[in-house]
C-alpha atoms as a PDB file:
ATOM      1  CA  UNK A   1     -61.342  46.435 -11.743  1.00  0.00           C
ATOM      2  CA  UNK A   2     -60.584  44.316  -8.912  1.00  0.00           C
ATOM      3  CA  UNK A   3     -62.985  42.048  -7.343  1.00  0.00           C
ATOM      4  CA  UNK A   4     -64.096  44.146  -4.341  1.00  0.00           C
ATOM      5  CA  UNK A   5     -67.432  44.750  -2.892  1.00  0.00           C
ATOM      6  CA  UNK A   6     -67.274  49.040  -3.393  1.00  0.00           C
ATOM      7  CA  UNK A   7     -69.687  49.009  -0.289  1.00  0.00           C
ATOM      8  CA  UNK A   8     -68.422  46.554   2.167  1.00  0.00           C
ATOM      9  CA  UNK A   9     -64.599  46.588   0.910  1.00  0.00           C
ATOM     10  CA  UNK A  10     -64.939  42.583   0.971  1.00  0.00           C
ATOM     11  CA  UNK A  11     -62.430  40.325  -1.213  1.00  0.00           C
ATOM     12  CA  UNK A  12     -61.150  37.049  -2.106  1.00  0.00           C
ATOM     13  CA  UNK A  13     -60.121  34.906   0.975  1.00  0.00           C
ATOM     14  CA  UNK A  14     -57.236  32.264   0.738  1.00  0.00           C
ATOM     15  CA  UNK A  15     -57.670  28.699   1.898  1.00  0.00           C
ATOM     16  CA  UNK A  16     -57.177  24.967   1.363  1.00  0.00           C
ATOM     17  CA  UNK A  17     -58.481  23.133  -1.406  1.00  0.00           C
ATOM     18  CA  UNK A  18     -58.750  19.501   1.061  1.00  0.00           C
ATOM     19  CA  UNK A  19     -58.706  16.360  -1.484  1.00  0.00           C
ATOM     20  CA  UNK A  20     -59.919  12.893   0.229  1.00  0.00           C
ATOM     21  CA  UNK A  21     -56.294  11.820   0.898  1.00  0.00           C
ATOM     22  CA  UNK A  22     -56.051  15.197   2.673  1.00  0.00           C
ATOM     23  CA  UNK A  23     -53.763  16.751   0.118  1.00  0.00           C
ATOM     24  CA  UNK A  24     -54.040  20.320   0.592  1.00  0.00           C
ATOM     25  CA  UNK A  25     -53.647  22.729  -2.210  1.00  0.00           C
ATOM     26  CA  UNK A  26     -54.545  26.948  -2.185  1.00  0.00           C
ATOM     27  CA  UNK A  27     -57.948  28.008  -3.309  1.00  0.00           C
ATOM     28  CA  UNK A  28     -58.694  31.283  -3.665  1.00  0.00           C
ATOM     29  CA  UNK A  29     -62.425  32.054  -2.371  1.00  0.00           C
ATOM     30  CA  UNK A  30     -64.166  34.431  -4.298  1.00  0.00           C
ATOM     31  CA  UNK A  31     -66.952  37.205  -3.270  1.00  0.00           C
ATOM     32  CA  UNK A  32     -70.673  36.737  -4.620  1.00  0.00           C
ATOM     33  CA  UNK A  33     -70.254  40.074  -6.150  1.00  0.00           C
ATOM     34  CA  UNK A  34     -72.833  41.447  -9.062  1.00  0.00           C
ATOM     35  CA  UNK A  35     -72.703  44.467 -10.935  1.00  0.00           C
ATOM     36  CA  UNK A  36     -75.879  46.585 -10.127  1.00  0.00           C
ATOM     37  CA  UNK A  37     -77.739  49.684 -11.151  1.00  0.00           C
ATOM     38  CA  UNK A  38     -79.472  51.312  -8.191  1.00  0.00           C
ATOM     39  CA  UNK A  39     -81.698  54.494  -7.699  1.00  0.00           C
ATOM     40  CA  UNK A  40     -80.421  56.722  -4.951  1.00  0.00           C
ATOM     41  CA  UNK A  41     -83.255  59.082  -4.161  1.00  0.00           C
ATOM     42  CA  UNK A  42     -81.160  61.436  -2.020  1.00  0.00           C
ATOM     43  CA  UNK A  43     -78.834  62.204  -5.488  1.00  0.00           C
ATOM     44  CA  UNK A  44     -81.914  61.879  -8.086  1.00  0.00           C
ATOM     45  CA  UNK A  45     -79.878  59.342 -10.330  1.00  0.00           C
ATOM     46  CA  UNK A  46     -79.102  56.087 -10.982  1.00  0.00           C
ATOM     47  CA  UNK A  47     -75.788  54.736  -9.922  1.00  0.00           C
ATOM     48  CA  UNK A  48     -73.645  51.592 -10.764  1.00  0.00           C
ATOM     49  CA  UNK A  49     -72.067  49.987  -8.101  1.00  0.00           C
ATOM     50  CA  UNK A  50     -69.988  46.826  -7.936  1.00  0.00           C
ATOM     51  CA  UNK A  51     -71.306  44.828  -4.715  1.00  0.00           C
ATOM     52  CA  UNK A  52     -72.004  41.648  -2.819  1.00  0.00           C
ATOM     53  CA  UNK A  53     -75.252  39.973  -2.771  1.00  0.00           C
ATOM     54  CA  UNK A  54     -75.212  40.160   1.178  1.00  0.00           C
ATOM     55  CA  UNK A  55     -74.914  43.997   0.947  1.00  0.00           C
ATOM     56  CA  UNK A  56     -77.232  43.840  -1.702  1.00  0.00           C
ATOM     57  CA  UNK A  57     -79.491  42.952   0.619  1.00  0.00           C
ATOM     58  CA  UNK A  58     -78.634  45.292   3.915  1.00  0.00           C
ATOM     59  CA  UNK A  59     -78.876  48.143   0.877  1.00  0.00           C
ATOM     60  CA  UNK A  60     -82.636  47.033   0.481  1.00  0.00           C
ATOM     61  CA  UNK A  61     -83.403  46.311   4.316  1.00  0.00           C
ATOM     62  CA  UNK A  62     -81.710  49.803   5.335  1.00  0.00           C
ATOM     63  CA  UNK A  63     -82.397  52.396   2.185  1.00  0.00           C
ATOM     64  CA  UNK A  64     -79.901  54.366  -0.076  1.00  0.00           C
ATOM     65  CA  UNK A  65     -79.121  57.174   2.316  1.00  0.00           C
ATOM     66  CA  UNK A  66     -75.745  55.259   3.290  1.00  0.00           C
ATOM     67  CA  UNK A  67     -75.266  54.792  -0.144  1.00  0.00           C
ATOM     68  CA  UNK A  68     -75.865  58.524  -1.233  1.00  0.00           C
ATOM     69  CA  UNK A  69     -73.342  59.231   1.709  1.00  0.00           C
ATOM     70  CA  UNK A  70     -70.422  57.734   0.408  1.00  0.00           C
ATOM     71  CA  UNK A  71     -70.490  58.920  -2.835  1.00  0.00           C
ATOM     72  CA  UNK A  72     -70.797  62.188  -1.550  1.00  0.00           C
ATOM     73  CA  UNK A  73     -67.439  61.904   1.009  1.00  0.00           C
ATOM     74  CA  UNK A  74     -66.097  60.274  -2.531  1.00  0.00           C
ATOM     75  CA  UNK A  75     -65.325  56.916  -0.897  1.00  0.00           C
ATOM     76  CA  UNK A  76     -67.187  55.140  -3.541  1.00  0.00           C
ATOM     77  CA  UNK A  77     -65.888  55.695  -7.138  1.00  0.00           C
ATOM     78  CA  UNK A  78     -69.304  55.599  -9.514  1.00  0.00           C
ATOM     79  CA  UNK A  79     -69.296  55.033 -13.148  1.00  0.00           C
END
């Protein structure tokens, strides 16, 4: 699986790696993602979704129903 939020559709990001001469080499920047299991009400089950702390947290703020919706319209595949 690649390492994609399956909410947000964030990825890795590409950028320097600056030493303290200033050599510059590529870095890959990684996503803070964590494998979760959540409870969507709307679909009475629980589902496991691959996502980013920071939508972690909108998901808590904001509820499921966003959630429930794209699994529905299949835009989120669930395991």
């Amino acid at each position: 699986m690649a390492r994609k939020c399956q909410i947000t559709g964030v990825g890795p990001k590409a950028g320097n790696n600056i030493s303290h001469a200033h050599n510059k080499t590529k870095k890959r920047f990684l996503p803070n993602l964590q494998k979760k299991r959540i409870w969507v009400q709307e679909l009475d089950k629980f589902v496991t979704v691959k996502i980013t702390t920071s939508a972690l947290k909108t998901l808590n703020k904001n509820g499921t129903s966003e959630l429930a919706k794209m699994i529905r319209n299949k835009k989120v595949k669930v395991n």
